[in-house]
PDB file of N, CA and C in Angstrom:
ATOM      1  N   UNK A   1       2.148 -16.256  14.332  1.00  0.00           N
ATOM      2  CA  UNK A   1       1.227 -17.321  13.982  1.00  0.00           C
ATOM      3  C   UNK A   1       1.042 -17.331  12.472  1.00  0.00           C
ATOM      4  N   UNK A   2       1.297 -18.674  11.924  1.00  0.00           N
ATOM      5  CA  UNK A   2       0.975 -18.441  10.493  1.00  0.00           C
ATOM      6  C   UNK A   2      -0.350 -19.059  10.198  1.00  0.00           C
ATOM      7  N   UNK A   3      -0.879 -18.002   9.038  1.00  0.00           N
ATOM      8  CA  UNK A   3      -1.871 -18.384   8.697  1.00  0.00           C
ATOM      9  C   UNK A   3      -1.875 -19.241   7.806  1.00  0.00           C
ATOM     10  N   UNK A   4      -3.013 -20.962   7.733  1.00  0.00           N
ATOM     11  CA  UNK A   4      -3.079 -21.948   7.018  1.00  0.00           C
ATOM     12  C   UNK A   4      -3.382 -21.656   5.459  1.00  0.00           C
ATOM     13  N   UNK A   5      -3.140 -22.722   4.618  1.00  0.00           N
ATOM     14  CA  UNK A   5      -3.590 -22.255   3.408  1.00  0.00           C
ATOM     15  C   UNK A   5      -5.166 -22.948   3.156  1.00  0.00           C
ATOM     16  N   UNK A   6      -5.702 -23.262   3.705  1.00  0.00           N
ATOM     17  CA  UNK A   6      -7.028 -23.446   3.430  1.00  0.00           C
ATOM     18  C   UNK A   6      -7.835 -22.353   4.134  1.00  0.00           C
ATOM     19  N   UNK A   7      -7.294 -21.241   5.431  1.00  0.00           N
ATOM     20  CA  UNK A   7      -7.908 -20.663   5.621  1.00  0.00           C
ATOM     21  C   UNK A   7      -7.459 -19.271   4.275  1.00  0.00           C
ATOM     22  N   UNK A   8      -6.549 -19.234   3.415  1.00  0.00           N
ATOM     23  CA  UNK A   8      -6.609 -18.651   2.917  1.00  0.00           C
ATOM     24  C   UNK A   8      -7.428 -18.895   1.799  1.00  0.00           C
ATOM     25  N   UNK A   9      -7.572 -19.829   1.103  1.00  0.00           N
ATOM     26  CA  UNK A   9      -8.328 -19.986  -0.290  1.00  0.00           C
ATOM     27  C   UNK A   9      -9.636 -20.304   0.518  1.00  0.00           C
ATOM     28  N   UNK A  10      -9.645 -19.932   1.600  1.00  0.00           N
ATOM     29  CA  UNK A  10     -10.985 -19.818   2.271  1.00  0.00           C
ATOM     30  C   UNK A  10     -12.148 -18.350   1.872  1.00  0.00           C
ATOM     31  N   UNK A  11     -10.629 -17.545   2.430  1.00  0.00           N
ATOM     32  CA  UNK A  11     -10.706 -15.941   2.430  1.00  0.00           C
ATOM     33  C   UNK A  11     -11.067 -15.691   0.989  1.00  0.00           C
ATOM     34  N   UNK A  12     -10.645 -16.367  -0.151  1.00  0.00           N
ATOM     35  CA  UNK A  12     -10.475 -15.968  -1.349  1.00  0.00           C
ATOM     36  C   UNK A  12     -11.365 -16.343  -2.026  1.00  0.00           C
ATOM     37  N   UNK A  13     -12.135 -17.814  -1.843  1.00  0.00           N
ATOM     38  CA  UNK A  13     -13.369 -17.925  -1.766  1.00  0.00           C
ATOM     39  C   UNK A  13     -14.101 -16.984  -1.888  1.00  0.00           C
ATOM     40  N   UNK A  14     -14.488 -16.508  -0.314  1.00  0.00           N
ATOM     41  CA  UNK A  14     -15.086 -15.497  -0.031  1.00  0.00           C
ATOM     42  C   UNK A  14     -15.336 -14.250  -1.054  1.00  0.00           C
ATOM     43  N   UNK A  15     -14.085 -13.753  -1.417  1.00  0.00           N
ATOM     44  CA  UNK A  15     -13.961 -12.629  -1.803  1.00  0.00           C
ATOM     45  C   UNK A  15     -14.775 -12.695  -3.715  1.00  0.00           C
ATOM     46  N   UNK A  16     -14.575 -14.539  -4.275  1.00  0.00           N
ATOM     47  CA  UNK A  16     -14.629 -14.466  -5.324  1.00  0.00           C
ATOM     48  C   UNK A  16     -16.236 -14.293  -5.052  1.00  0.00           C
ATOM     49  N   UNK A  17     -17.153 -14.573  -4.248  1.00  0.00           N
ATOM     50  CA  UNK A  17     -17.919 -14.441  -4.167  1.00  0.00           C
ATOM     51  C   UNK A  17     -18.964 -13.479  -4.223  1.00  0.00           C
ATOM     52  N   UNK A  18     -18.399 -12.189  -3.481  1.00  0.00           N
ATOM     53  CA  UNK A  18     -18.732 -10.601  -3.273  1.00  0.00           C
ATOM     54  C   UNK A  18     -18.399 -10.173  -5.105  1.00  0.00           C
ATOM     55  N   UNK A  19     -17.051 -10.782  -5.225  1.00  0.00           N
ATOM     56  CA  UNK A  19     -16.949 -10.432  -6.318  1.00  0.00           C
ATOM     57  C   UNK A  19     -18.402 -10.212  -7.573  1.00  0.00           C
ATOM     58  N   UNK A  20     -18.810 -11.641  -7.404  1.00  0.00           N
ATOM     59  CA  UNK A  20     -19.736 -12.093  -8.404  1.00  0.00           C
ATOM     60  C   UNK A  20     -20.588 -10.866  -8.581  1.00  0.00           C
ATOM     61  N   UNK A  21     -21.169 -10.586  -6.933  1.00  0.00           N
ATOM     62  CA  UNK A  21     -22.160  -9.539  -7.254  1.00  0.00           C
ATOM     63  C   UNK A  21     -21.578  -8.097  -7.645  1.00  0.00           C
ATOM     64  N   UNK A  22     -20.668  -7.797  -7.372  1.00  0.00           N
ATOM     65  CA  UNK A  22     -20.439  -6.633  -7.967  1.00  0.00           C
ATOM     66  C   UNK A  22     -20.399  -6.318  -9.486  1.00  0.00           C
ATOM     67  N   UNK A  23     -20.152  -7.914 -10.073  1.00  0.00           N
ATOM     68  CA  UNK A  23     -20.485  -7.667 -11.549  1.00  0.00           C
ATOM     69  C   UNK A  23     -21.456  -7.538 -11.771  1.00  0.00           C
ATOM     70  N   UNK A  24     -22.621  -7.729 -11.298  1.00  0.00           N
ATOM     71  CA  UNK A  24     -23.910  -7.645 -11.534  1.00  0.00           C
ATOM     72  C   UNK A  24     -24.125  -6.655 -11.392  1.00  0.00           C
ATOM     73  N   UNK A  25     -23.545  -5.152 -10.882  1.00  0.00           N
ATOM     74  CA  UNK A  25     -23.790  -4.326 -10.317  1.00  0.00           C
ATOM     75  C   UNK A  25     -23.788  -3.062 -11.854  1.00  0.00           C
ATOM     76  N   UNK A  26     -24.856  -2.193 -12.182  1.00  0.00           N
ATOM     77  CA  UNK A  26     -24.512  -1.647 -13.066  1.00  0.00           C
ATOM     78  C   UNK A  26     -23.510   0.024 -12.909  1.00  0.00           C
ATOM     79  N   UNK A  27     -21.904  -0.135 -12.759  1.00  0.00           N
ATOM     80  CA  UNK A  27     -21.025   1.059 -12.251  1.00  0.00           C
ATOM     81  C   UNK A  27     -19.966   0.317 -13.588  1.00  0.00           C
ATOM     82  N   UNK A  28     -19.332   1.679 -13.908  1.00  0.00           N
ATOM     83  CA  UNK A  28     -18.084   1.867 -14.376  1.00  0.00           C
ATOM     84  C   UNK A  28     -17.427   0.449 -14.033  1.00  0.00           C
ATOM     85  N   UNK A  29     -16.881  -0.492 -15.629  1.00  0.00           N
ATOM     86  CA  UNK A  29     -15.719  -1.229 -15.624  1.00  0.00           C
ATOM     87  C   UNK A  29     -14.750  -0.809 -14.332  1.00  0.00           C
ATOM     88  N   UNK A  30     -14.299  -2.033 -13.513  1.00  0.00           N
ATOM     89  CA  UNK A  30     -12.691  -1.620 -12.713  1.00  0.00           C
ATOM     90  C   UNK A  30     -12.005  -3.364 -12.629  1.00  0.00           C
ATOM     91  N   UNK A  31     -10.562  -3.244 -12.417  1.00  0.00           N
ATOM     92  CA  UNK A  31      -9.714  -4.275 -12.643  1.00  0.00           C
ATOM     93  C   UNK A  31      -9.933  -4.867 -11.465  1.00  0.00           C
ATOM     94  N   UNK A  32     -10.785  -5.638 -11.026  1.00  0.00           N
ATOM     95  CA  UNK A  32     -10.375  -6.260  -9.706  1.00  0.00           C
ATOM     96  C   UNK A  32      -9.614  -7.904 -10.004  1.00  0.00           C
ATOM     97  N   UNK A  33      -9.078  -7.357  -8.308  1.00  0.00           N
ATOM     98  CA  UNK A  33      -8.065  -8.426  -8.113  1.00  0.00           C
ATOM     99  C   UNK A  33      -8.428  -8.761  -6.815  1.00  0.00           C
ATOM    100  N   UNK A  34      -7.746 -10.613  -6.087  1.00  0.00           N
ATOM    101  CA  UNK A  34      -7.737 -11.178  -5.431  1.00  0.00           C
ATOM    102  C   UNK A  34      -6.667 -11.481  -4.687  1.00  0.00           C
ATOM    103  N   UNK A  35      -5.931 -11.126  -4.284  1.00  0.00           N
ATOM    104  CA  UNK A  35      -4.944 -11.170  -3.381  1.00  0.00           C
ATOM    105  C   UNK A  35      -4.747 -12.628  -2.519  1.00  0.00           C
ATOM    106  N   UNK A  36      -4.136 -12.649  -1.762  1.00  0.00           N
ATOM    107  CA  UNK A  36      -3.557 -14.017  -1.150  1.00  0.00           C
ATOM    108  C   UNK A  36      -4.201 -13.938   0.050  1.00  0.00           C
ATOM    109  N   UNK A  37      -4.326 -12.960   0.414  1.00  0.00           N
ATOM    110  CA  UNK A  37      -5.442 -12.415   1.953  1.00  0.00           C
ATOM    111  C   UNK A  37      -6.312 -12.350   1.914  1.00  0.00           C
ATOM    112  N   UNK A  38      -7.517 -12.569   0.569  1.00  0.00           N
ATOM    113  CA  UNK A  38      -8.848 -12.806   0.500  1.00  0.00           C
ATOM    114  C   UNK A  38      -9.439 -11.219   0.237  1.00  0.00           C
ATOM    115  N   UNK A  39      -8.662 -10.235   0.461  1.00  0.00           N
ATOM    116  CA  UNK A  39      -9.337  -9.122   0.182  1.00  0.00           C
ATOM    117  C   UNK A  39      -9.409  -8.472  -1.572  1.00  0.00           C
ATOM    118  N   UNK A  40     -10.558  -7.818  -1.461  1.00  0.00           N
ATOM    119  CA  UNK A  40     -10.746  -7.689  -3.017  1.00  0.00           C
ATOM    120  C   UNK A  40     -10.016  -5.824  -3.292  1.00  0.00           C
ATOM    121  N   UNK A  41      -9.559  -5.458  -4.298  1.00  0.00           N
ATOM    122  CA  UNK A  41      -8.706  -4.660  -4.786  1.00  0.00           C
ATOM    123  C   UNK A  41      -8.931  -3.733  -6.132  1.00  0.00           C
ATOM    124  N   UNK A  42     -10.314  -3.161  -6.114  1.00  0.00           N
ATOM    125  CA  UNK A  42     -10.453  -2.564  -7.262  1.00  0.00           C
ATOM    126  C   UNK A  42      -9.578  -1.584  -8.167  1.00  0.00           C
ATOM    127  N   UNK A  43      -9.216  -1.579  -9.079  1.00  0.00           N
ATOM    128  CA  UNK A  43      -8.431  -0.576  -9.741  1.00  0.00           C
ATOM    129  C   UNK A  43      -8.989   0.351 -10.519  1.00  0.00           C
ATOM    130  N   UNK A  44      -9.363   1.456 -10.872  1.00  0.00           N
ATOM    131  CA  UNK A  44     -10.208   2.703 -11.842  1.00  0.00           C
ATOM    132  C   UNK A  44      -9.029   2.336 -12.820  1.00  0.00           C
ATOM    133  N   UNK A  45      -9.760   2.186 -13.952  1.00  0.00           N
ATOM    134  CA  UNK A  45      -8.619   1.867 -15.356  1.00  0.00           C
ATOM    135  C   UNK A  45      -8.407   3.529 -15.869  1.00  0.00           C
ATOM    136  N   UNK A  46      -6.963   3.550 -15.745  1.00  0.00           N
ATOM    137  CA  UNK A  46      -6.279   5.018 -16.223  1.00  0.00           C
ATOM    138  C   UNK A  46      -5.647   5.227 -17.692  1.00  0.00           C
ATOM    139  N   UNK A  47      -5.766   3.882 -18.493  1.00  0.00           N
ATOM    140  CA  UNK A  47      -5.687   4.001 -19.785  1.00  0.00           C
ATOM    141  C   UNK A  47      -6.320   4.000 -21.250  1.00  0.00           C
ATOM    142  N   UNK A  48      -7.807   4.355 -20.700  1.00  0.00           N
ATOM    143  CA  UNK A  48      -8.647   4.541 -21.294  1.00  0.00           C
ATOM    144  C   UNK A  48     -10.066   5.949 -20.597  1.00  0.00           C
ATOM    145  N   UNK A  49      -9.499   5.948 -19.878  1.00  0.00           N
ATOM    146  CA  UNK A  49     -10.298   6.984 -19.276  1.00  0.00           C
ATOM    147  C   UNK A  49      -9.638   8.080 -18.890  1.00  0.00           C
ATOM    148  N   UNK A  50     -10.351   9.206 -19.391  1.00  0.00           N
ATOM    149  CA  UNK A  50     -10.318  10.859 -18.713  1.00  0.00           C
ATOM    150  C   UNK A  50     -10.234  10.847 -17.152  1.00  0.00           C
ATOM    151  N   UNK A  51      -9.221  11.687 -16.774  1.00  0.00           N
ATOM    152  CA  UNK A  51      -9.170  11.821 -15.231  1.00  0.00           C
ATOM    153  C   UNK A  51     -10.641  11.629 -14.564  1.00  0.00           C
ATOM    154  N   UNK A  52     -11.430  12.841 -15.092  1.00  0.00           N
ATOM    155  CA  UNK A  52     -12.815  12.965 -14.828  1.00  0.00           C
ATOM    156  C   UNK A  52     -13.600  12.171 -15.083  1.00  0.00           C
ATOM    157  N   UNK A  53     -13.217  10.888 -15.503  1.00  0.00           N
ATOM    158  CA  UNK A  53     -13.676   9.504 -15.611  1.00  0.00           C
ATOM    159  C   UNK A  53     -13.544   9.069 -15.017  1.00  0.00           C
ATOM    160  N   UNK A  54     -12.379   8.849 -14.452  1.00  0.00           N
ATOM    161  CA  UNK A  54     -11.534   7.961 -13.684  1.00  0.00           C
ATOM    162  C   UNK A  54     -12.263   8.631 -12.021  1.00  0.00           C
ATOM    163  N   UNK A  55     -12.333   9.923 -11.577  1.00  0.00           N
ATOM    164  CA  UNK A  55     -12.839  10.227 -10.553  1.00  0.00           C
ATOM    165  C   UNK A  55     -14.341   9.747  -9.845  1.00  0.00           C
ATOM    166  N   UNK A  56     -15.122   9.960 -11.576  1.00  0.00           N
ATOM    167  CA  UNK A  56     -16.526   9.626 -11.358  1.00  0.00           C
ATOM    168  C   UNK A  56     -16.392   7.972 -11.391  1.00  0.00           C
ATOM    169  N   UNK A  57     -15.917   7.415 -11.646  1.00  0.00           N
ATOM    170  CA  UNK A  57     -15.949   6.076 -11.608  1.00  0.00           C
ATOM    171  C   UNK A  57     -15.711   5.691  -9.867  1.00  0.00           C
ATOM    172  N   UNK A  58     -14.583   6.260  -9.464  1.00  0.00           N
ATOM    173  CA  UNK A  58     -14.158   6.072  -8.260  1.00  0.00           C
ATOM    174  C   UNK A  58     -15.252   6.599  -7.246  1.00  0.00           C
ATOM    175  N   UNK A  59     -15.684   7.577  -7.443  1.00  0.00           N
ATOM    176  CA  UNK A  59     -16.878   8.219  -6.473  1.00  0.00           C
ATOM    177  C   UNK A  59     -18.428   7.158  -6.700  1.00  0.00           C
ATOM    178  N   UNK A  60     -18.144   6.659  -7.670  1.00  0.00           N
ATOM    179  CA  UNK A  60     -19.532   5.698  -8.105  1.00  0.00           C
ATOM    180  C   UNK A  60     -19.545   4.780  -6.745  1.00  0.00           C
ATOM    181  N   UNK A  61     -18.370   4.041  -7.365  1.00  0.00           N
ATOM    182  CA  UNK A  61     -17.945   2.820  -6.479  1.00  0.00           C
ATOM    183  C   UNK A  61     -17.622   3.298  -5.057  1.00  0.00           C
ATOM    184  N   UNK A  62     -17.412   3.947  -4.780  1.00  0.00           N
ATOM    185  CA  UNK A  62     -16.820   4.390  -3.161  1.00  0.00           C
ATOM    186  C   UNK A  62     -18.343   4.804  -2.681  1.00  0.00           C
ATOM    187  N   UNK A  63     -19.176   5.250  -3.516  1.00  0.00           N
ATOM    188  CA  UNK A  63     -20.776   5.324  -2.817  1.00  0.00           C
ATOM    189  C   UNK A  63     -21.381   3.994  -2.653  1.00  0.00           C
ATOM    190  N   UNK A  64     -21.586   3.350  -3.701  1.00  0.00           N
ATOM    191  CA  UNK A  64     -22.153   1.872  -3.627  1.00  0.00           C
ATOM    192  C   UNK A  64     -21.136   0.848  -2.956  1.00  0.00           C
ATOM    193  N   UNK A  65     -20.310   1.202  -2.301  1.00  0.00           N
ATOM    194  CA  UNK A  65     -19.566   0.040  -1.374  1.00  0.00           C
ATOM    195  C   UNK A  65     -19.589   0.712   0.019  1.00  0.00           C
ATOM    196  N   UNK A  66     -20.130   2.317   0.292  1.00  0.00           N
ATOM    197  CA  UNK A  66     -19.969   3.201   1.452  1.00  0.00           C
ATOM    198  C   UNK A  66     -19.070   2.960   2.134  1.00  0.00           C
ATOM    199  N   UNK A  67     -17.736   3.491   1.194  1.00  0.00           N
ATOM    200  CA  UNK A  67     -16.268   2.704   1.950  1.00  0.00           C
ATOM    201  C   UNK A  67     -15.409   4.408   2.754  1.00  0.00           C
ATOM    202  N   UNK A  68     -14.573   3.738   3.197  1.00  0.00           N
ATOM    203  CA  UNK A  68     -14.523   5.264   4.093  1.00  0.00           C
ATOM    204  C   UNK A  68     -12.880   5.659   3.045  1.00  0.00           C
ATOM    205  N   UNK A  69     -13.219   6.706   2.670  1.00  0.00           N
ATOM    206  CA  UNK A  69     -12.507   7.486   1.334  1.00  0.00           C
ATOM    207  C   UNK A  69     -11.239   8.404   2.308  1.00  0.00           C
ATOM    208  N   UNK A  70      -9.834   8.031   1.790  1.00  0.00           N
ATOM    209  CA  UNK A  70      -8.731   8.471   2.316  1.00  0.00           C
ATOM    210  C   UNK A  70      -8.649  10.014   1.702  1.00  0.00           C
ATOM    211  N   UNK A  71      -8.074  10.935   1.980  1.00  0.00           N
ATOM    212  CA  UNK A  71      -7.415  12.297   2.039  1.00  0.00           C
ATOM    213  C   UNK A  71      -6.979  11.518   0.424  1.00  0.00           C
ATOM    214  N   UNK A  72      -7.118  12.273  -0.935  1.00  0.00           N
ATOM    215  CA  UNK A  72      -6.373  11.521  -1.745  1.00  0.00           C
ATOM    216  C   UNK A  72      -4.774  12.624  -1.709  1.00  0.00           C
ATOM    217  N   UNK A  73      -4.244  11.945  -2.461  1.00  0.00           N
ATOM    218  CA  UNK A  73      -2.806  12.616  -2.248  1.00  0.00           C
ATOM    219  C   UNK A  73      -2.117  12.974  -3.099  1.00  0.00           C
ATOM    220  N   UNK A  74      -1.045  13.542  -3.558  1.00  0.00           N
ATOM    221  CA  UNK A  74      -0.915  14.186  -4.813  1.00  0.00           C
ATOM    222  C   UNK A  74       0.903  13.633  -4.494  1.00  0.00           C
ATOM    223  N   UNK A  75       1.491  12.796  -5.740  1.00  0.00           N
ATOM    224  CA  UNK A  75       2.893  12.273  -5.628  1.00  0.00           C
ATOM    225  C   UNK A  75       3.767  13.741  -5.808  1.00  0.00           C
ATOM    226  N   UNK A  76       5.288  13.636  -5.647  1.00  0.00           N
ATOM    227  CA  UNK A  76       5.971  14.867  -6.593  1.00  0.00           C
ATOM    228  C   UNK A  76       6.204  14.493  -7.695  1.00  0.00           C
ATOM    229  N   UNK A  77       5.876  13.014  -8.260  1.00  0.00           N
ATOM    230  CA  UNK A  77       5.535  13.610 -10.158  1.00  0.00           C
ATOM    231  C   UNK A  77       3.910  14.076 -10.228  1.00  0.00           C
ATOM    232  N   UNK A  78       3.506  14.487  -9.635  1.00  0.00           N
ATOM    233  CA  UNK A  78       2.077  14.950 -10.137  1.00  0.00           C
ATOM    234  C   UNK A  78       1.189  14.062  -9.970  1.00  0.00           C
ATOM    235  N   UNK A  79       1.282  12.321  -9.603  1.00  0.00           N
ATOM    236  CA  UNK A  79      -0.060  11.720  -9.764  1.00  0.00           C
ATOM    237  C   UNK A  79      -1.062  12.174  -8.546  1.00  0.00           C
ATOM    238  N   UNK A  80      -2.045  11.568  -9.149  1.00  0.00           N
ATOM    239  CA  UNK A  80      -3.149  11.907  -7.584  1.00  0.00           C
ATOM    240  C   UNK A  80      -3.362  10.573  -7.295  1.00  0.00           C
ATOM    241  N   UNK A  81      -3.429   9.975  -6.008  1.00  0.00           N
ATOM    242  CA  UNK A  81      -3.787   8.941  -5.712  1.00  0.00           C
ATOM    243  C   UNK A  81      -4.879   9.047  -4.999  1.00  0.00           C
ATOM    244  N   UNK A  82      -6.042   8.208  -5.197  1.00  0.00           N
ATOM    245  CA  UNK A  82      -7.147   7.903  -4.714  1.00  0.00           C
ATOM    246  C   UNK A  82      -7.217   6.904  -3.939  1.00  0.00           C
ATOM    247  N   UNK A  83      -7.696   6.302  -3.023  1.00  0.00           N
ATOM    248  CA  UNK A  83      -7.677   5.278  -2.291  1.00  0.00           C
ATOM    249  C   UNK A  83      -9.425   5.195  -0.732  1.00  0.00           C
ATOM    250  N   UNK A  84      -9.896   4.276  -1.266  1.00  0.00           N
ATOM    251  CA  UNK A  84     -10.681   3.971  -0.284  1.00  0.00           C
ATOM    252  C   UNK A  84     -10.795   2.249   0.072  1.00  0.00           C
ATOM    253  N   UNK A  85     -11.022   2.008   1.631  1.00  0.00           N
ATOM    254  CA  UNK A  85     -11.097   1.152   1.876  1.00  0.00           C
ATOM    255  C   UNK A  85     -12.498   0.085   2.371  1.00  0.00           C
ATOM    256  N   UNK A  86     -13.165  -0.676   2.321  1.00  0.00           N
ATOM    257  CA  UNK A  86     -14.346  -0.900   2.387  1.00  0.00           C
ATOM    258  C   UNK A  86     -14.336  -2.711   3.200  1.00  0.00           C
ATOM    259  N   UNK A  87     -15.492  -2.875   3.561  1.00  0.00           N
ATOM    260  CA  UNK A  87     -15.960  -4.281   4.684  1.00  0.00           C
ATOM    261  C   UNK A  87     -17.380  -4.702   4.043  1.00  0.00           C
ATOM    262  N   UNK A  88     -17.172  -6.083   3.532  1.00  0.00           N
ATOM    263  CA  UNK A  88     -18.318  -6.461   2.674  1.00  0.00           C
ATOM    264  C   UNK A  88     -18.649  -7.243   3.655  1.00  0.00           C
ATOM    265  N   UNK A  89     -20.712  -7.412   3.608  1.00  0.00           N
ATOM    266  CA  UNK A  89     -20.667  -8.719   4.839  1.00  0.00           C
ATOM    267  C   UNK A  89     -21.119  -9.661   3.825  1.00  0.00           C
ATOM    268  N   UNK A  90     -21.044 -10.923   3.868  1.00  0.00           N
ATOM    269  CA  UNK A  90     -21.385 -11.883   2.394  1.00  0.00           C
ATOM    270  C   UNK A  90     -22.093 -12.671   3.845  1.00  0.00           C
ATOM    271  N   UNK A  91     -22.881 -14.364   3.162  1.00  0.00           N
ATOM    272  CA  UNK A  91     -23.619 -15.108   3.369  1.00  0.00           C
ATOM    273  C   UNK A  91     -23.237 -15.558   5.009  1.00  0.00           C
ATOM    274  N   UNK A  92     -21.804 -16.253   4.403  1.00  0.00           N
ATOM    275  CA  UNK A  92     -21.176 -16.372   5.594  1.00  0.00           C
ATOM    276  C   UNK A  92     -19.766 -15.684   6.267  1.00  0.00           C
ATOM    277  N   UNK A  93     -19.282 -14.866   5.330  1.00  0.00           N
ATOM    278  CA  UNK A  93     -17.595 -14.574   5.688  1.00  0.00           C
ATOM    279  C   UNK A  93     -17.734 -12.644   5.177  1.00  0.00           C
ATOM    280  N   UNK A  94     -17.511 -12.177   5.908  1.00  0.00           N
ATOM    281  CA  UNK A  94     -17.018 -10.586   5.486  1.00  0.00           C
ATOM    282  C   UNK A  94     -16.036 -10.905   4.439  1.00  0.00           C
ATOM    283  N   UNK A  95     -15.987  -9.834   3.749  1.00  0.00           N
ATOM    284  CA  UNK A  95     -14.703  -9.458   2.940  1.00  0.00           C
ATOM    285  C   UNK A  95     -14.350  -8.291   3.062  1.00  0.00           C
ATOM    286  N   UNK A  96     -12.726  -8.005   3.063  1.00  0.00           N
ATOM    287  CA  UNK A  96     -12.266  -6.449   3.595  1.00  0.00           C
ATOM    288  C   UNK A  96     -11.837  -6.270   1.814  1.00  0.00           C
ATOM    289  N   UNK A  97     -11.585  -5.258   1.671  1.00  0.00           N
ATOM    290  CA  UNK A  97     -11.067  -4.522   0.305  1.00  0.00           C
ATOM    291  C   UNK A  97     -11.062  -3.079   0.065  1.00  0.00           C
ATOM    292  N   UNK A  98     -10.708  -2.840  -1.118  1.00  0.00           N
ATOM    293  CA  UNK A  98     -10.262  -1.375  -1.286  1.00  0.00           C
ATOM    294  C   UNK A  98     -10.227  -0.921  -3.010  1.00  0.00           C
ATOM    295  N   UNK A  99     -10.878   0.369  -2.783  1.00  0.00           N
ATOM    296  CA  UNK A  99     -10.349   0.646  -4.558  1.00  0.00           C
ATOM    297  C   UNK A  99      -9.651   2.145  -4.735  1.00  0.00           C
ATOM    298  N   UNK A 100      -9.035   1.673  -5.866  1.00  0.00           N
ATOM    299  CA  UNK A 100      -7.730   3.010  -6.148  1.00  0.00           C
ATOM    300  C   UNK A 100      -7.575   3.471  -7.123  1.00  0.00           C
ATOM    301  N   UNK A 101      -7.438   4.870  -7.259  1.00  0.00           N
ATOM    302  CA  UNK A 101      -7.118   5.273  -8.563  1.00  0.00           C
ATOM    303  C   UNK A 101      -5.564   6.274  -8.596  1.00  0.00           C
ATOM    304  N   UNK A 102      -5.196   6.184  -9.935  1.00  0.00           N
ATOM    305  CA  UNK A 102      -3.541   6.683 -10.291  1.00  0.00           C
ATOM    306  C   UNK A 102      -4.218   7.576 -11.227  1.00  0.00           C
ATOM    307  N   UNK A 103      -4.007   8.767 -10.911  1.00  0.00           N
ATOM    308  CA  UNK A 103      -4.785  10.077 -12.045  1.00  0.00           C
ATOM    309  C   UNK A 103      -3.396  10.916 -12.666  1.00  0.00           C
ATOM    310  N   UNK A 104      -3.112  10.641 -13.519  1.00  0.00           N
ATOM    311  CA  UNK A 104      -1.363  10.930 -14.096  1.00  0.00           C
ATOM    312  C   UNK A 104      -1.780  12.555 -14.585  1.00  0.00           C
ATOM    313  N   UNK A 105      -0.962  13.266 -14.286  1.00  0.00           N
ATOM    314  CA  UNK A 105      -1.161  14.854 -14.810  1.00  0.00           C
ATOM    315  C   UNK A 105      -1.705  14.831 -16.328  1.00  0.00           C
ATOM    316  N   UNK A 106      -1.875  15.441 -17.245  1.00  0.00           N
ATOM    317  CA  UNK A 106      -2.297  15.746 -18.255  1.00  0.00           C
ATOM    318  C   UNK A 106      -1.031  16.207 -19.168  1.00  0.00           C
ATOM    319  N   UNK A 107      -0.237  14.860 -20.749  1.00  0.00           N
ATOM    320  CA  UNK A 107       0.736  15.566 -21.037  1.00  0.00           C
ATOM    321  C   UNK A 107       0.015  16.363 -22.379  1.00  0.00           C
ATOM    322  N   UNK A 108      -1.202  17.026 -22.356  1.00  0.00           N
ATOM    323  CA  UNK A 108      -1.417  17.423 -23.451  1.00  0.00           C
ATOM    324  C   UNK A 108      -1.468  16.825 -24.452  1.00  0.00           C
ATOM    325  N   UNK A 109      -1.775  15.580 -24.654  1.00  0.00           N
ATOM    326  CA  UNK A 109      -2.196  15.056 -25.881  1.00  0.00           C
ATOM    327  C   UNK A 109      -3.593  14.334 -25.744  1.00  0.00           C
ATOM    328  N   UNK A 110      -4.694  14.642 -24.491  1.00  0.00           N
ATOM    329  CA  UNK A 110      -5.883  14.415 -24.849  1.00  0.00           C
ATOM    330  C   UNK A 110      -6.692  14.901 -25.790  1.00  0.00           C
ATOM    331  N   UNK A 111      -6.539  16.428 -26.508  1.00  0.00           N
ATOM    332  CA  UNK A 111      -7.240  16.804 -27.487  1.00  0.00           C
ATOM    333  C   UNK A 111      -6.342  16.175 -28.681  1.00  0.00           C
ATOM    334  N   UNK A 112      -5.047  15.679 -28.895  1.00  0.00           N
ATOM    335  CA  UNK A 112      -4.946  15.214 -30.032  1.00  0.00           C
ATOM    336  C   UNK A 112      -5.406  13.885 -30.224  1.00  0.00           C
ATOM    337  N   UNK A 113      -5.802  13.155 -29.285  1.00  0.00           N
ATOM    338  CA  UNK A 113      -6.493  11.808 -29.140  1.00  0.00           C
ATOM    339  C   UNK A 113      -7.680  11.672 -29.551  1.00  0.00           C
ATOM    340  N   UNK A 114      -8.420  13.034 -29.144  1.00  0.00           N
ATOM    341  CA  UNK A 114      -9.858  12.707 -29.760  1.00  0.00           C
ATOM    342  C   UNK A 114     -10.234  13.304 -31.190  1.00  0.00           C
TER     343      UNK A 114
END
């Protein structure tokens, strides 16, 4: 069954909506995105932030959305991936979404950065 495109910019609607309030929300900057499925897609920004930034940011948001937080996982180049998934209820339409973080090993040049 395919899904229509008005029920999609339906979904997306939706999502820009939830969106709104989360800006209002006072947590750690994250990249969100809107997808074609209406679900919203937070990203923890990894190029300006300390791992331990990047974690507390993610634990911020994964409390204030009480999203149910995956096993994170560790790649064989070293990243850690974070991932939780979350169910917003809005006015009239839920929104499903998720936020993620890419925590890249450490090549030793954070103390020459600061």
């Amino acid at each position: 069954m395919s899904v229509s495109e008005a029920y999609k910019r339906r979904w997306q609607r939706a999502a820009y909506r939830v969106l709104g309030e989360f800006l209002k929300v006072d947590l750690p900057a994250v990249s969100w995105s809107i997808p074609v499925s209406g679900a919203l897609v937070g990203d923890v920004d990894s190029l300006t932030s300390t791992p331990a930034e990047q974690r507390a940011a993610f634990a911020a948001w994964t409390q204030y959305l009480d999203a149910d937080v995956m096993p994170e996982r560790v790649d064989s180049d070293g990243v850690t991936r974070l991932y939780a998934k979350f169910w917003r209820h809005g006015d009239r339409d839920g929104v499903r979404g998720a936020i993620r973080a890419s925590i890249y090993p450490s090549m030793g040049d954070e103390e020459a950065a600061r």
